[in-house]
PDB file of N, CA and C in Angstrom:
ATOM      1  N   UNK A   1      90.467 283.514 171.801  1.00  0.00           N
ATOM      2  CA  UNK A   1      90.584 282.389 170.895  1.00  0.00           C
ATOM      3  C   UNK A   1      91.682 281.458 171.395  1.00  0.00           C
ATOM      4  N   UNK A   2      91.518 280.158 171.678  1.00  0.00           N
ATOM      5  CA  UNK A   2      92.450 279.107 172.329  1.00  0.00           C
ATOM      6  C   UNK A   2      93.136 278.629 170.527  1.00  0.00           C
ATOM      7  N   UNK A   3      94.757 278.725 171.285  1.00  0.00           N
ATOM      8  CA  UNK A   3      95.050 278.507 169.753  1.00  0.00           C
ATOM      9  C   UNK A   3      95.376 276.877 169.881  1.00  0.00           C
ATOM     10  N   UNK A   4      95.670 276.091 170.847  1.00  0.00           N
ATOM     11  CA  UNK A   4      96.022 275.154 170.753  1.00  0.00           C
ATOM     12  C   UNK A   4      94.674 274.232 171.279  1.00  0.00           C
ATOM     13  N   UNK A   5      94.228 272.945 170.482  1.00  0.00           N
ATOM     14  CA  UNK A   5      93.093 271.984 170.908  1.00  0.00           C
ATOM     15  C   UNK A   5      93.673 271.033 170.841  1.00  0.00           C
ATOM     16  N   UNK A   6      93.782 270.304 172.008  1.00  0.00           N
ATOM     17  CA  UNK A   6      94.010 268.629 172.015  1.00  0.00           C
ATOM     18  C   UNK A   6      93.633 267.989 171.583  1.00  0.00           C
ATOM     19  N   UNK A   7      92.432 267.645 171.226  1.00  0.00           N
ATOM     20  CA  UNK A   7      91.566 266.800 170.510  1.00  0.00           C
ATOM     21  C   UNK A   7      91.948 266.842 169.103  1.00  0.00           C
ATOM     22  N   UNK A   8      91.696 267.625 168.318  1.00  0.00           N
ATOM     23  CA  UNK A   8      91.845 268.222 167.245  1.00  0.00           C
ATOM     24  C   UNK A   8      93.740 268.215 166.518  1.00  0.00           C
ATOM     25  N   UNK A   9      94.392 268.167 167.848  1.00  0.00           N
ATOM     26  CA  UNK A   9      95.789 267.879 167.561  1.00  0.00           C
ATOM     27  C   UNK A   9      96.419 266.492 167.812  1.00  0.00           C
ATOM     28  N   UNK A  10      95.529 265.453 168.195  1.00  0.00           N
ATOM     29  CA  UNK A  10      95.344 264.239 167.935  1.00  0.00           C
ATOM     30  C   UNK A  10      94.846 263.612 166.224  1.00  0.00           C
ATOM     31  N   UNK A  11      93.745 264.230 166.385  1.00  0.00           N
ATOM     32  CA  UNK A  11      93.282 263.912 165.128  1.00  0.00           C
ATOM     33  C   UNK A  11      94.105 264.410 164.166  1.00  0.00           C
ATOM     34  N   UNK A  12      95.260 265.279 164.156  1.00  0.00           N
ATOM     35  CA  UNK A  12      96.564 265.327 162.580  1.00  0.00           C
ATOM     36  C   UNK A  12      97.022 264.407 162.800  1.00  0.00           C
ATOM     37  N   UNK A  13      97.462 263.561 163.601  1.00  0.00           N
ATOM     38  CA  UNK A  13      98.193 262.759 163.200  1.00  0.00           C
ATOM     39  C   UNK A  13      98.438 261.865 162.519  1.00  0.00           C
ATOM     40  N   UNK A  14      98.844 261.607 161.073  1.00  0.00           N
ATOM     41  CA  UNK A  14      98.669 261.111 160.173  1.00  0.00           C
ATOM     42  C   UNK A  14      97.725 261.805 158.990  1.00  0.00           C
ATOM     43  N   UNK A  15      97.337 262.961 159.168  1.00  0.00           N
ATOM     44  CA  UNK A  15      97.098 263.268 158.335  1.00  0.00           C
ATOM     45  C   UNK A  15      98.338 263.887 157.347  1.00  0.00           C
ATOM     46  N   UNK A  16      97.865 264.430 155.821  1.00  0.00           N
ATOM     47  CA  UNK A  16      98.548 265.096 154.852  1.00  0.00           C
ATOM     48  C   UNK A  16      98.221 266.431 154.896  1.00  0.00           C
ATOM     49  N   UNK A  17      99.285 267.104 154.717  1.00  0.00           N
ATOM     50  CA  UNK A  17      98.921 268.969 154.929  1.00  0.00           C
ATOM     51  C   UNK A  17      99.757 269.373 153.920  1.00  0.00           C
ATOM     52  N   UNK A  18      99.078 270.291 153.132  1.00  0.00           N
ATOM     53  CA  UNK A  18      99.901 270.642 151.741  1.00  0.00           C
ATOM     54  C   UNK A  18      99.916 272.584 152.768  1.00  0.00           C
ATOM     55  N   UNK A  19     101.355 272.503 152.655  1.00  0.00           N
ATOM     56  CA  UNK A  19     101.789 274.083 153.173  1.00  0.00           C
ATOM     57  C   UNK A  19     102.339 275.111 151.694  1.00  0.00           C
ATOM     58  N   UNK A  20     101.696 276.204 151.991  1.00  0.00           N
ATOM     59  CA  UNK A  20     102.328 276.909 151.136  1.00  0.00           C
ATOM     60  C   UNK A  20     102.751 278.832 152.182  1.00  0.00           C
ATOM     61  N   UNK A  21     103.944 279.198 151.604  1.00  0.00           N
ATOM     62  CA  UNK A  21     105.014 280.106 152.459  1.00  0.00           C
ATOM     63  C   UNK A  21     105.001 281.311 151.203  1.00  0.00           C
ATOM     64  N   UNK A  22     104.698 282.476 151.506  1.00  0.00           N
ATOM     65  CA  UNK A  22     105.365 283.038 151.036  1.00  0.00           C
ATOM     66  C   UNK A  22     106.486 284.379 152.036  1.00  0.00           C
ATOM     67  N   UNK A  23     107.250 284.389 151.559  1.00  0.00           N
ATOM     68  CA  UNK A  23     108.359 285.282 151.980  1.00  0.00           C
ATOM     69  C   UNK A  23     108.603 286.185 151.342  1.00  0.00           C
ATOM     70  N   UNK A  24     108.413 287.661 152.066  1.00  0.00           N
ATOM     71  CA  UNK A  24     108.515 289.130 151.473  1.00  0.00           C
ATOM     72  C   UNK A  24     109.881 289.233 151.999  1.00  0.00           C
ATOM     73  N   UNK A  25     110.572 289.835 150.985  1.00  0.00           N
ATOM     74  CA  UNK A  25     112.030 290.672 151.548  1.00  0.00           C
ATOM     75  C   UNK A  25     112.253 291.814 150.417  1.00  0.00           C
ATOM     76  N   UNK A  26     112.009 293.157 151.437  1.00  0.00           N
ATOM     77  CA  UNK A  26     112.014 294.460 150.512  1.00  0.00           C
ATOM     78  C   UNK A  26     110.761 294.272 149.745  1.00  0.00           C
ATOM     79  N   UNK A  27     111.034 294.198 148.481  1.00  0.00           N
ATOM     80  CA  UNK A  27     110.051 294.591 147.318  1.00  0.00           C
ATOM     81  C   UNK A  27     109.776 293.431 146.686  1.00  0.00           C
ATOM     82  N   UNK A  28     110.420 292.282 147.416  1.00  0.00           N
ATOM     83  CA  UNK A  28     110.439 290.745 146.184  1.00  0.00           C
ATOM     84  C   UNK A  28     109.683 289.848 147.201  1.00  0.00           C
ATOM     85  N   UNK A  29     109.031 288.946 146.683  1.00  0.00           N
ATOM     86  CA  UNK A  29     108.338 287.967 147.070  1.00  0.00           C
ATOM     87  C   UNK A  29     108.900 286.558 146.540  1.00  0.00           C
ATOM     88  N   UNK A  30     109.039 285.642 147.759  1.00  0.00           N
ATOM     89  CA  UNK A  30     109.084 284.045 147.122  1.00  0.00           C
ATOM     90  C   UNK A  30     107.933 283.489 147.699  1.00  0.00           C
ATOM     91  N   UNK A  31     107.575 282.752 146.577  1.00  0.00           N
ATOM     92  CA  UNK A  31     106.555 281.224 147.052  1.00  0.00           C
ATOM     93  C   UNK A  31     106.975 280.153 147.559  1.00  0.00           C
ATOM     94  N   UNK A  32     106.447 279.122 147.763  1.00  0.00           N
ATOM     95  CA  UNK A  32     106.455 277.789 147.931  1.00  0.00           C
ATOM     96  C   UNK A  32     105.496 276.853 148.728  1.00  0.00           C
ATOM     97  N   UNK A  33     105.500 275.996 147.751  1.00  0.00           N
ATOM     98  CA  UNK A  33     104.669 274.995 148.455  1.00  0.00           C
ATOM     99  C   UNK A  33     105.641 273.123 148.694  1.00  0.00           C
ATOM    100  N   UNK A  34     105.117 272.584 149.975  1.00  0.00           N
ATOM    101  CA  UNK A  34     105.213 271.206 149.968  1.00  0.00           C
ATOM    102  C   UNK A  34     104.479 270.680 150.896  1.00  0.00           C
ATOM    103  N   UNK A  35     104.279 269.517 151.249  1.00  0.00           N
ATOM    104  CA  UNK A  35     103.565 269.148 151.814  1.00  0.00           C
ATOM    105  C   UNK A  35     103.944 267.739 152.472  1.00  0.00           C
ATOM    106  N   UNK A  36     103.192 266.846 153.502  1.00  0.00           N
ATOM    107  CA  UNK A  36     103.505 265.897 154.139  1.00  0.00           C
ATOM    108  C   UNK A  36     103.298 265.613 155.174  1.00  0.00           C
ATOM    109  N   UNK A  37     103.329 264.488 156.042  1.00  0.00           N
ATOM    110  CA  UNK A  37     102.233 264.101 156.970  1.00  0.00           C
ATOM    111  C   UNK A  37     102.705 264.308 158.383  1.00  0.00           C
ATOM    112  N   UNK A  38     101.785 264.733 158.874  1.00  0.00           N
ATOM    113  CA  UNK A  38     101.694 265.451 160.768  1.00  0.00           C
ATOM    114  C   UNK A  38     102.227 263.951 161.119  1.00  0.00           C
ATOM    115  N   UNK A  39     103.461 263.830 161.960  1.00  0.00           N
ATOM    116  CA  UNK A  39     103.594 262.622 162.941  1.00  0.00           C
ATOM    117  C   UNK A  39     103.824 262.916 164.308  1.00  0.00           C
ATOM    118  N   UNK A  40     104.274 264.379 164.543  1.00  0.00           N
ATOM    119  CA  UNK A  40     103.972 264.755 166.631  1.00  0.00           C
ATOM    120  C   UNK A  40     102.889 266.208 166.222  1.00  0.00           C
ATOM    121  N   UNK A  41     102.094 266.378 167.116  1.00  0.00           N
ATOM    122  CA  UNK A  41     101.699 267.130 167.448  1.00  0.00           C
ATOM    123  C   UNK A  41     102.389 267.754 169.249  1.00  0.00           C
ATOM    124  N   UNK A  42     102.449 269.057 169.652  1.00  0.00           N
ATOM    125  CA  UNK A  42     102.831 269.373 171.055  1.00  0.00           C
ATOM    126  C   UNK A  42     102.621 271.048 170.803  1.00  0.00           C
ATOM    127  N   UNK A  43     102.137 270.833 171.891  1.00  0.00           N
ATOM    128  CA  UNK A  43     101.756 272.424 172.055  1.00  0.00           C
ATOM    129  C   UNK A  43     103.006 273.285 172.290  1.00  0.00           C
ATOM    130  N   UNK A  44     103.937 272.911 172.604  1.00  0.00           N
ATOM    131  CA  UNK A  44     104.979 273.664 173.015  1.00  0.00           C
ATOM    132  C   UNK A  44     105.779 273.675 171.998  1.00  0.00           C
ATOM    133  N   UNK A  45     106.262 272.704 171.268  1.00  0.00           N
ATOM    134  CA  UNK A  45     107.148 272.328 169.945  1.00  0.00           C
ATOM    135  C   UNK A  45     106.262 272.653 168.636  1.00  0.00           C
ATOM    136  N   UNK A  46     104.840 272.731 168.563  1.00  0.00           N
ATOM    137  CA  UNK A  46     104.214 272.748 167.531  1.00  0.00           C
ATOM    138  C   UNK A  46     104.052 271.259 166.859  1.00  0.00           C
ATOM    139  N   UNK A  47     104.203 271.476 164.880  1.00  0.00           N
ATOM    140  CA  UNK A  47     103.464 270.209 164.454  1.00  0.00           C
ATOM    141  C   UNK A  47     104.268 269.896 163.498  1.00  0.00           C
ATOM    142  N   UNK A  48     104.974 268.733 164.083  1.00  0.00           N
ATOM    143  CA  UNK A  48     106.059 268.011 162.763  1.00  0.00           C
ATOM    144  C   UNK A  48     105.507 267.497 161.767  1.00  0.00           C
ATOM    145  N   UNK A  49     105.834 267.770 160.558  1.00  0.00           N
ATOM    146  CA  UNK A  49     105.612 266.854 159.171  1.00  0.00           C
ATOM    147  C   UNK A  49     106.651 266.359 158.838  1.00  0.00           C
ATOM    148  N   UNK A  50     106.539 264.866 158.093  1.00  0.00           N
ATOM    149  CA  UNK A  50     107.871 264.180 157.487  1.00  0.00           C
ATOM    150  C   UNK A  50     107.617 264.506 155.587  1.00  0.00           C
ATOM    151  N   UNK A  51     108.212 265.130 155.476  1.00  0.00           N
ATOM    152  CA  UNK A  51     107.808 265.824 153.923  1.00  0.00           C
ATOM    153  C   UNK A  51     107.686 264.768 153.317  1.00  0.00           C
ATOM    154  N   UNK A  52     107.207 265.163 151.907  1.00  0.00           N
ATOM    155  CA  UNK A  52     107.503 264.030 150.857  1.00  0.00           C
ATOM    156  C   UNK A  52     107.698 264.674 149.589  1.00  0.00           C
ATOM    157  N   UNK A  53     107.511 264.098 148.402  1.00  0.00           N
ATOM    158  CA  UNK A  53     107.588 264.794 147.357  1.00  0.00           C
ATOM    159  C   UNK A  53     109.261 264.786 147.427  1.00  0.00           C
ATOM    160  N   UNK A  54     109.485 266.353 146.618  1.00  0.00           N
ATOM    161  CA  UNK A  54     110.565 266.550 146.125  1.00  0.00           C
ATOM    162  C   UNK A  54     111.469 267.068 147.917  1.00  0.00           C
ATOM    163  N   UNK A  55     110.747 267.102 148.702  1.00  0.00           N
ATOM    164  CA  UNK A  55     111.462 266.980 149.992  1.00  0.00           C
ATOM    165  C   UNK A  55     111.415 265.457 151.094  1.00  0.00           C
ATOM    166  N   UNK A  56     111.103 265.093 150.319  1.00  0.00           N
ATOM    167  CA  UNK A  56     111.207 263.497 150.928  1.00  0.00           C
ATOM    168  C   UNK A  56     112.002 263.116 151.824  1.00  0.00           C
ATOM    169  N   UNK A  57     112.083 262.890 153.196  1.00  0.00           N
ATOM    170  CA  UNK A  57     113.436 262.100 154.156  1.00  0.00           C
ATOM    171  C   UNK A  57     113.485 263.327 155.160  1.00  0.00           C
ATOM    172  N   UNK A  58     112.836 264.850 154.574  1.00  0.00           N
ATOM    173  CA  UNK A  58     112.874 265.724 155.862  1.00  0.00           C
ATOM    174  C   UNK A  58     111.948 265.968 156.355  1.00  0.00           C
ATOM    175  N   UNK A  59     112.009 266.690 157.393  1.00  0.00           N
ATOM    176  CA  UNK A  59     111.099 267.975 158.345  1.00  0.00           C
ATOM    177  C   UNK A  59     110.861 268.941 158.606  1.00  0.00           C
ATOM    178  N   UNK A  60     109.652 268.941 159.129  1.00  0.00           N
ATOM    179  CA  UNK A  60     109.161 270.774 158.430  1.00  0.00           C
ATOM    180  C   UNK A  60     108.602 270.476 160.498  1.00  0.00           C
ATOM    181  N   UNK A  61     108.826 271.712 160.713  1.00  0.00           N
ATOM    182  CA  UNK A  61     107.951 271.990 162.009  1.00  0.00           C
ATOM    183  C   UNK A  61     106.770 273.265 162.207  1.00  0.00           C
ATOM    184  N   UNK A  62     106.073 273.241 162.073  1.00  0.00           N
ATOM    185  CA  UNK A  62     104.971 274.450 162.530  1.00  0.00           C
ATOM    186  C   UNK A  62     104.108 275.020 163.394  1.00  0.00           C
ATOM    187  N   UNK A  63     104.443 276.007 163.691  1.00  0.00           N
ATOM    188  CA  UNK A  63     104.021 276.576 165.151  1.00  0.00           C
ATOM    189  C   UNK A  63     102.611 275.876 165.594  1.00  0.00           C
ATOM    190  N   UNK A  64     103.080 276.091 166.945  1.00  0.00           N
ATOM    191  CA  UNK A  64     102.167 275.153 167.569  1.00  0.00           C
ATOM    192  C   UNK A  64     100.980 276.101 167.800  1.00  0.00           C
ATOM    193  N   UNK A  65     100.323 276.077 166.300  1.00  0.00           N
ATOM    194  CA  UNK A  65      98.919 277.015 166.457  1.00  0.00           C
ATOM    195  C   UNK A  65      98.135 276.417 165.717  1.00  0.00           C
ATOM    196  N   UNK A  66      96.764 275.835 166.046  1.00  0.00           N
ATOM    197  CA  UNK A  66      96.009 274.675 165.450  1.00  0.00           C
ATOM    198  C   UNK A  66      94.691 275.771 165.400  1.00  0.00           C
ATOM    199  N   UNK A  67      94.313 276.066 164.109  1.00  0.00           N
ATOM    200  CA  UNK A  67      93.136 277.015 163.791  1.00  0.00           C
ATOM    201  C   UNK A  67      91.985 276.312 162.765  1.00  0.00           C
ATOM    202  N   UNK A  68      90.968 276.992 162.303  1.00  0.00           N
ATOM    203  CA  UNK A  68      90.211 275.929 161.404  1.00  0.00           C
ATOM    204  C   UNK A  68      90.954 275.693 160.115  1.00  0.00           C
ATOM    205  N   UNK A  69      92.215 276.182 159.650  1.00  0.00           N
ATOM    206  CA  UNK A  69      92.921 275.514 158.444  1.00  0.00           C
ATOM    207  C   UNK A  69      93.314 274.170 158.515  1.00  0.00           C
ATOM    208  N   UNK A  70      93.203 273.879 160.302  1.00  0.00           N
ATOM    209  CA  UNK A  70      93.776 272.465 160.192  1.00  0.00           C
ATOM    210  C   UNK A  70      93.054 271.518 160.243  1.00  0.00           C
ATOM    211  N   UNK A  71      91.716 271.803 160.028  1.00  0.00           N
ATOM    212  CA  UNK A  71      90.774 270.737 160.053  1.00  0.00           C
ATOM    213  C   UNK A  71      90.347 269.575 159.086  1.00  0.00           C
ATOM    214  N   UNK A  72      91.118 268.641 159.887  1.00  0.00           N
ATOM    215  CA  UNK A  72      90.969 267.565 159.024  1.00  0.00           C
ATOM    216  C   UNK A  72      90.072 267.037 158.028  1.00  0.00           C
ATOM    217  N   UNK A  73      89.748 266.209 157.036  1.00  0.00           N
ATOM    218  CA  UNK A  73      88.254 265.495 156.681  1.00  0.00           C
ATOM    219  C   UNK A  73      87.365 265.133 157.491  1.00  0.00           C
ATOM    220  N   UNK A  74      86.395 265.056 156.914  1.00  0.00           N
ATOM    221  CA  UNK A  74      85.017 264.466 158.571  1.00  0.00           C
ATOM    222  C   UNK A  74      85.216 264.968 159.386  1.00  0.00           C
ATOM    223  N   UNK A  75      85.780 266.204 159.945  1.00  0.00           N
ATOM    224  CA  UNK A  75      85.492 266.970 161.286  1.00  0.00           C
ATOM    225  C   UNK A  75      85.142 268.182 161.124  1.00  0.00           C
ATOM    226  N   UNK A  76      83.893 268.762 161.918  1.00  0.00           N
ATOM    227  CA  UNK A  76      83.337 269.646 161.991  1.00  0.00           C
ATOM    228  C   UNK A  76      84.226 270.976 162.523  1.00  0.00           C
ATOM    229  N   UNK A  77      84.201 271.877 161.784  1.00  0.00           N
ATOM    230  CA  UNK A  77      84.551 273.582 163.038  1.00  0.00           C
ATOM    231  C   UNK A  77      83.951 273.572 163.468  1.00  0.00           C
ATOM    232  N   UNK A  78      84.025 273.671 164.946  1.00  0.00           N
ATOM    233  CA  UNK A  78      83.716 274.300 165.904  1.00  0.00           C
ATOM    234  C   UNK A  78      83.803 275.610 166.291  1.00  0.00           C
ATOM    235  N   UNK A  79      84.648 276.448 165.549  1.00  0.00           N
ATOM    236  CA  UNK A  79      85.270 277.813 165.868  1.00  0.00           C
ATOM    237  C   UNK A  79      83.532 278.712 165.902  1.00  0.00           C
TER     238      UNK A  79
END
């Protein structure tokens, strides 16, 4: 499975991606969600978002692994 597609990591850019995290430590769990729009894609650095919402003005970075979760509107999986 190729985790990184060029094509496909063109096409985030500018899109909106609502992320949600959860984090196990021991026996407790946290959530969270935020979300905000892809402006670099790089295979090596992964995929910057400039948040918004209640994180507005920052950045979120995410591994540079592009799977069918990231498939934009109007584009087909291919997987």
């Amino acid at each position: 499975m190729h985790l990184w597609d060029e094509t496909l990591a063109k096409n985030l850019i500018g899109c909106t991606l609502l992320i949600g995290l959860t984090r196990e430590v021991g026996d407790s769990c946290s959530y969270e969600q935020f979300f905000g729009v892809v402006t670099h894609c790089d295979p090596e650095r992964g995929i910057t978002l400039r948040l918004e919402g209640s994180r507005k003005g920052n950045t979120y970075n995410l591994p540079p692994r592009i799977c069918s979760r990231f498939i934009p509107p109007n584009r087909e999986n291919t997987d």
